[in-house]
Protein backbone atom coordinates (compact mmCIF):
# COMPACT_ATOMS: atom_id res chain seq x y z
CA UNK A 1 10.03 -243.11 47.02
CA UNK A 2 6.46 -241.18 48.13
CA UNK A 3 4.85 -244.20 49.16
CA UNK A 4 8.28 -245.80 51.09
CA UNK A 5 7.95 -242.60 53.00
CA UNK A 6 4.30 -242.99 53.39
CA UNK A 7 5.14 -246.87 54.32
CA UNK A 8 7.83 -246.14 56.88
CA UNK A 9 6.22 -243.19 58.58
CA UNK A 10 2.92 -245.37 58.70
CA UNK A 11 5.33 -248.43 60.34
CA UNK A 12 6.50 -246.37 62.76
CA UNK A 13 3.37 -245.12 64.05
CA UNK A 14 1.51 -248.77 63.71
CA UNK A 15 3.92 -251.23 63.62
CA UNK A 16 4.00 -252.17 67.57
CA UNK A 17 0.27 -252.56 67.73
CA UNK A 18 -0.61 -254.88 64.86
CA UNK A 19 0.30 -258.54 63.50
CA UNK A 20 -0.63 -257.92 59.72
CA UNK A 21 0.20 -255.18 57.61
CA UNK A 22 -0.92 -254.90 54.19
CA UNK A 23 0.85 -252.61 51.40
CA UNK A 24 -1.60 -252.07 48.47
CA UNK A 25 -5.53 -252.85 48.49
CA UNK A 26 -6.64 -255.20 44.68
CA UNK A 27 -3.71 -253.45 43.12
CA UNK A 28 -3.87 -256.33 40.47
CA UNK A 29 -7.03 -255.23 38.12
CA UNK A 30 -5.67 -251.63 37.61
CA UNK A 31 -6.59 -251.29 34.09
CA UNK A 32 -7.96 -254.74 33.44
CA UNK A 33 -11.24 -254.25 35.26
CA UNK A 34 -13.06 -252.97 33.06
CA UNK A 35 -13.58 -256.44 31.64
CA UNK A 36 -15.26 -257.34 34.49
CA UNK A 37 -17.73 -254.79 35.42
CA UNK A 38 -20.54 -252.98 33.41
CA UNK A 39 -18.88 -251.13 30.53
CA UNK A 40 -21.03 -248.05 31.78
CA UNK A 41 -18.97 -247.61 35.01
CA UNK A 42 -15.78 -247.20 32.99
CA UNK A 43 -17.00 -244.71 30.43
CA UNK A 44 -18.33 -242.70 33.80
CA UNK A 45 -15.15 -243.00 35.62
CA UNK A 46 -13.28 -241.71 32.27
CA UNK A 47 -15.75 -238.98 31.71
CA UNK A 48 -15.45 -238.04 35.37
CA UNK A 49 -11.54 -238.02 34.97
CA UNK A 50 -11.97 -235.79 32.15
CA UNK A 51 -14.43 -233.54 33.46
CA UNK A 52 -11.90 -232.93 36.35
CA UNK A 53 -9.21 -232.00 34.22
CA UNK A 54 -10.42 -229.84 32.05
CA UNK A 55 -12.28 -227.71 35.54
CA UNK A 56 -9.14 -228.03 36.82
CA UNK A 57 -7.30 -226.84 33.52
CA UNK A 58 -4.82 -229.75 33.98
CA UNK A 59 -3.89 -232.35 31.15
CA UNK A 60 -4.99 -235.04 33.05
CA UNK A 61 -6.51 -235.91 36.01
CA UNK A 62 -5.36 -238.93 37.59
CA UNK A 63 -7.24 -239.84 41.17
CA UNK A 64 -5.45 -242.66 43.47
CA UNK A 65 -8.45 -244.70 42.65
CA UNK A 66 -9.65 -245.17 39.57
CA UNK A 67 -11.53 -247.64 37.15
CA UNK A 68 -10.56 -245.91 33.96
CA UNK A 69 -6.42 -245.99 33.56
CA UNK A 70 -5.01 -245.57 30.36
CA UNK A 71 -1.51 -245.79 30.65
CA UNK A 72 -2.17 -249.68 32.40
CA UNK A 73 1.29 -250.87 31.94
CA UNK A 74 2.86 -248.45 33.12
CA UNK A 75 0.32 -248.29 36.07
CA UNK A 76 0.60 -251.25 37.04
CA UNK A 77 4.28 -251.46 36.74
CA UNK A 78 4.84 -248.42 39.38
CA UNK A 79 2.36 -250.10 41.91
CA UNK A 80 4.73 -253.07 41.68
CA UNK A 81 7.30 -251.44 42.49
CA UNK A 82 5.77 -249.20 45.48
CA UNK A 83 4.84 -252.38 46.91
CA UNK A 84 8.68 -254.01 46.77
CA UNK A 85 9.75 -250.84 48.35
CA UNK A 86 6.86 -250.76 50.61
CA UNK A 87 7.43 -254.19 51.97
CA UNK A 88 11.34 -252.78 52.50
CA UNK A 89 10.25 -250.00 54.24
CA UNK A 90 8.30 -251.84 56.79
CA UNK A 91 10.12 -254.50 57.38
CA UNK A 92 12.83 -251.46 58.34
CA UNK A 93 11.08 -250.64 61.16
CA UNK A 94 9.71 -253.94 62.21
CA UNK A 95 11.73 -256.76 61.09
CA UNK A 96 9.23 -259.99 62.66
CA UNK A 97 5.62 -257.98 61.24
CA UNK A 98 4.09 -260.41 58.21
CA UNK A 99 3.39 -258.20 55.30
CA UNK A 100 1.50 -258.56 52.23
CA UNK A 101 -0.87 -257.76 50.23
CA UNK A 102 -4.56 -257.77 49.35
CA UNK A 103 -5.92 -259.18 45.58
CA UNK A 104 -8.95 -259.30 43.98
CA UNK A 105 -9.56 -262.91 43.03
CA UNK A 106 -12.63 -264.29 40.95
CA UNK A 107 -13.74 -268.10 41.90
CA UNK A 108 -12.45 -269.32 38.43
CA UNK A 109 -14.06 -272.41 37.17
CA UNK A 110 -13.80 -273.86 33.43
CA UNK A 111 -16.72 -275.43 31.23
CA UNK A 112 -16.04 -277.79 28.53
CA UNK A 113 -12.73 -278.30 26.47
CA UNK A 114 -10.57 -275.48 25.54
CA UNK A 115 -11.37 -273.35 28.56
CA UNK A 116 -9.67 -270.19 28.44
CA UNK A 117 -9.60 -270.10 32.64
CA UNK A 118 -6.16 -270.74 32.72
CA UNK A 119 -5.41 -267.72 30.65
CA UNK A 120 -7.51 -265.38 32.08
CA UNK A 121 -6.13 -266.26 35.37
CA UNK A 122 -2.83 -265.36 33.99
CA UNK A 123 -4.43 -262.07 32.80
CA UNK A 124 -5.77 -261.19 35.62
CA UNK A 125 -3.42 -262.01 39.04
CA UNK A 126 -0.77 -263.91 37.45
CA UNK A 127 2.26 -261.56 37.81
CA UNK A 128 1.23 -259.73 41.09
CA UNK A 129 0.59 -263.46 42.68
CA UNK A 130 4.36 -264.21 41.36
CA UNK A 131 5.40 -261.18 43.08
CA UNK A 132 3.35 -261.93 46.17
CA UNK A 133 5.71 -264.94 46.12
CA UNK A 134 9.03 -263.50 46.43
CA UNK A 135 7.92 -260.64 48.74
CA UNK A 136 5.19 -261.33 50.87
CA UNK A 137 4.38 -263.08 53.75
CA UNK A 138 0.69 -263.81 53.34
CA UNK A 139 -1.92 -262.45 50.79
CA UNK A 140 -5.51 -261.16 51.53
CA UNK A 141 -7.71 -262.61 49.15
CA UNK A 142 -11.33 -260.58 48.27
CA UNK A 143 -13.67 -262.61 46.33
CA UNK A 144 -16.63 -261.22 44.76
CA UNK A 145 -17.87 -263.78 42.68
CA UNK A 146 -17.53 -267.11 40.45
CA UNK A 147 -16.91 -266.72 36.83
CA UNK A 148 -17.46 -269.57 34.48
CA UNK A 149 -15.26 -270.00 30.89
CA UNK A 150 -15.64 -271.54 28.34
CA UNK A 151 -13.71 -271.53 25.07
CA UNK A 152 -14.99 -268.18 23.90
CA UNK A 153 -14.70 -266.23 26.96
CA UNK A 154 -17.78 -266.17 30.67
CA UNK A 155 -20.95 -267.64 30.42
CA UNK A 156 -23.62 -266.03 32.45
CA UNK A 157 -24.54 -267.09 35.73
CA UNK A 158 -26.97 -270.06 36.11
CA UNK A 159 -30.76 -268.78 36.47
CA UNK A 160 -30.97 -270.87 39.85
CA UNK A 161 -28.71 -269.51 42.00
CA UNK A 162 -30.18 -269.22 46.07
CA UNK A 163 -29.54 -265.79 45.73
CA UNK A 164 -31.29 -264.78 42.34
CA UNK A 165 -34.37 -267.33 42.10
CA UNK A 166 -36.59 -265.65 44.52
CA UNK A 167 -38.60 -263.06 42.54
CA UNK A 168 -37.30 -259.69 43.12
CA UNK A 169 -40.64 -258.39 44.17
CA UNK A 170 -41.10 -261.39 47.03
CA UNK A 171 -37.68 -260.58 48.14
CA UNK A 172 -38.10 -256.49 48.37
CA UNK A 173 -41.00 -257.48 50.32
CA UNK A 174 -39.89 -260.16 52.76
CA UNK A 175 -36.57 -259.11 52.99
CA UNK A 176 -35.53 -262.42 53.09
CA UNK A 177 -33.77 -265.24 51.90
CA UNK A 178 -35.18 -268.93 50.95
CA UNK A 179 -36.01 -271.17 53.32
CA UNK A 180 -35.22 -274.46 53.80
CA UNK A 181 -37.57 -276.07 51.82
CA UNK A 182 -37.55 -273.65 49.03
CA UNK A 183 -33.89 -274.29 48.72
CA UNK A 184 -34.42 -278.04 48.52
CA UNK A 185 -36.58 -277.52 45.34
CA UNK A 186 -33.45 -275.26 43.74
CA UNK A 187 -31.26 -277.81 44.61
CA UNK A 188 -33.18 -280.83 42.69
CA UNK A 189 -33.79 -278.18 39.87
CA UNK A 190 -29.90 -278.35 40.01
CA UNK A 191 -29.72 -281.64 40.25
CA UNK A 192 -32.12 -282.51 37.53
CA UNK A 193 -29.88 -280.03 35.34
CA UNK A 194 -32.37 -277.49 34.87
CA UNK A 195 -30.37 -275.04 35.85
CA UNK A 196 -27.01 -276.20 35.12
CA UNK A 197 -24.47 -273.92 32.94
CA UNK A 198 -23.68 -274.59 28.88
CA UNK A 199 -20.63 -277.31 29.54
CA UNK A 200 -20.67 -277.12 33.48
CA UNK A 201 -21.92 -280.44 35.53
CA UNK A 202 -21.53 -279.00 39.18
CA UNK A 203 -24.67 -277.60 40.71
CA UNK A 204 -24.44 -274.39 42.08
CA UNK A 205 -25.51 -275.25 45.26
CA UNK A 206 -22.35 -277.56 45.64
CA UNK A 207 -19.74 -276.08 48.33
CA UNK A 208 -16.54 -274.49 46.20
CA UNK A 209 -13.71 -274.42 48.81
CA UNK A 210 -10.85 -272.58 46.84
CA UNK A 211 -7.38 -272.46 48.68
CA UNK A 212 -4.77 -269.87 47.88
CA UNK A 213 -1.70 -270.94 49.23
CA UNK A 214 1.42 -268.17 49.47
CA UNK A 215 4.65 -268.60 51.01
CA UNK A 216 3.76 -269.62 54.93
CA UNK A 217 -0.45 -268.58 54.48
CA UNK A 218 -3.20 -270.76 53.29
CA UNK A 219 -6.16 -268.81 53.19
CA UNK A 220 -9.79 -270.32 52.16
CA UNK A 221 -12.25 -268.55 50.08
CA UNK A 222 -15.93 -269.80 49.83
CA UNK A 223 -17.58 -268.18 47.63
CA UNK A 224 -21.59 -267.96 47.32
């Protein structure tokens, strides 16, 4: 019931000024990012958690935002139901304001036969985009980057993309990014197939236009 408070106070205040409202920010990789990023940044956000609670002589130190949860589940489980009663608590106030909320969504692609994309998209969004159905009006969608599966699990990214092929010294130096002619070479590289992923076809230099569609809101990610 905090966050309804924290929702309907907020509404109150906001409501008459704005035509979006979001209730959670990437609520959806609580506990599940750490298969994502480095393994070191969860092992420092854990050791940070602990450090906290033992200055703090608590049990446990739980901050709003964290990388390192350990009761998942059940985490994720309560910020599904803050946002249901978030959503309630807004539209209370202001019946007509679109509300949603805001994932974090990887450009999923699969390579070869077997691909386990499917099933990692489950893993990762498939019951908050199911709840996004029956409750929201629109979702924000953050993309960070394109992950490529296989049967086994991601492949790395290809060696050629525009924004890794420039030496890292050049680029500290010029502070800028390829030019047009230095891209055409990367894209016959690509092309050519040099560069192309284990069991991937598409160069990388192809536009990926990805649409999200939810309840009334199509929203189009382009990825790099």
């Amino acid at each position: 019931m905090l966050f309804a408070r924290f929702c309907d106070r907020a509404a109150k205040h906001l409501a008459s000024g704005i035509a979006l409202a979001l209730t959670l920010n990437e609520p959806n990789l609580a506990g599940l990012i750490g298969e994502i990023l480095p393994p070191q940044l969860l092992a420092g956000d854990r050791a940070t958690q602990e450090a906290a609670a033992k200055q703090l002589g608590v049990p446990k130190y739980s901050p709003g935002v964290a990388l390192y949860v350990p009761e998942a589940k059940t985490y994720r489980a309560n910020m599904m139901e803050a946002h249901r009663r978030g959503v309630a608590a807004i539209k209370a106030v202001r019946s007509d304001l679109e509300v949603g909320v805001s994932l974090a969504l990887l450009d999923d692609q699969a390579a070869g036969k077997n691909s386990i994309r499917d099933h990692m998209r489950e893993r990762y969004y498939g019951e908050w985009l199911r709840l996004a159905s029956e409750t929201c009006d629109f979702i924000g969608v953050q993309n960070y980057e394109r992950k490529t599966w296989d049967d086994k699990g991601p492949l790395p990214p290809p060696p050629w993309c525009w924004g890794a092929w420039v030496p890292m010294r050049r680029r500290a130096r010029a502070h800028q990014v390829p030019g047009r002619s230095e891209r055409k070479r990367a894209d016959s590289r690509l092309r050519n197939g040099h560069a192309a992923s284990k069991g991937s076809a598409r160069p990388i230099s192809a536009t990926v236009a990805t649409s999200i569609r939810c309840c009334r809101a199509t929203i189009r990610i382009r990825p790099c």
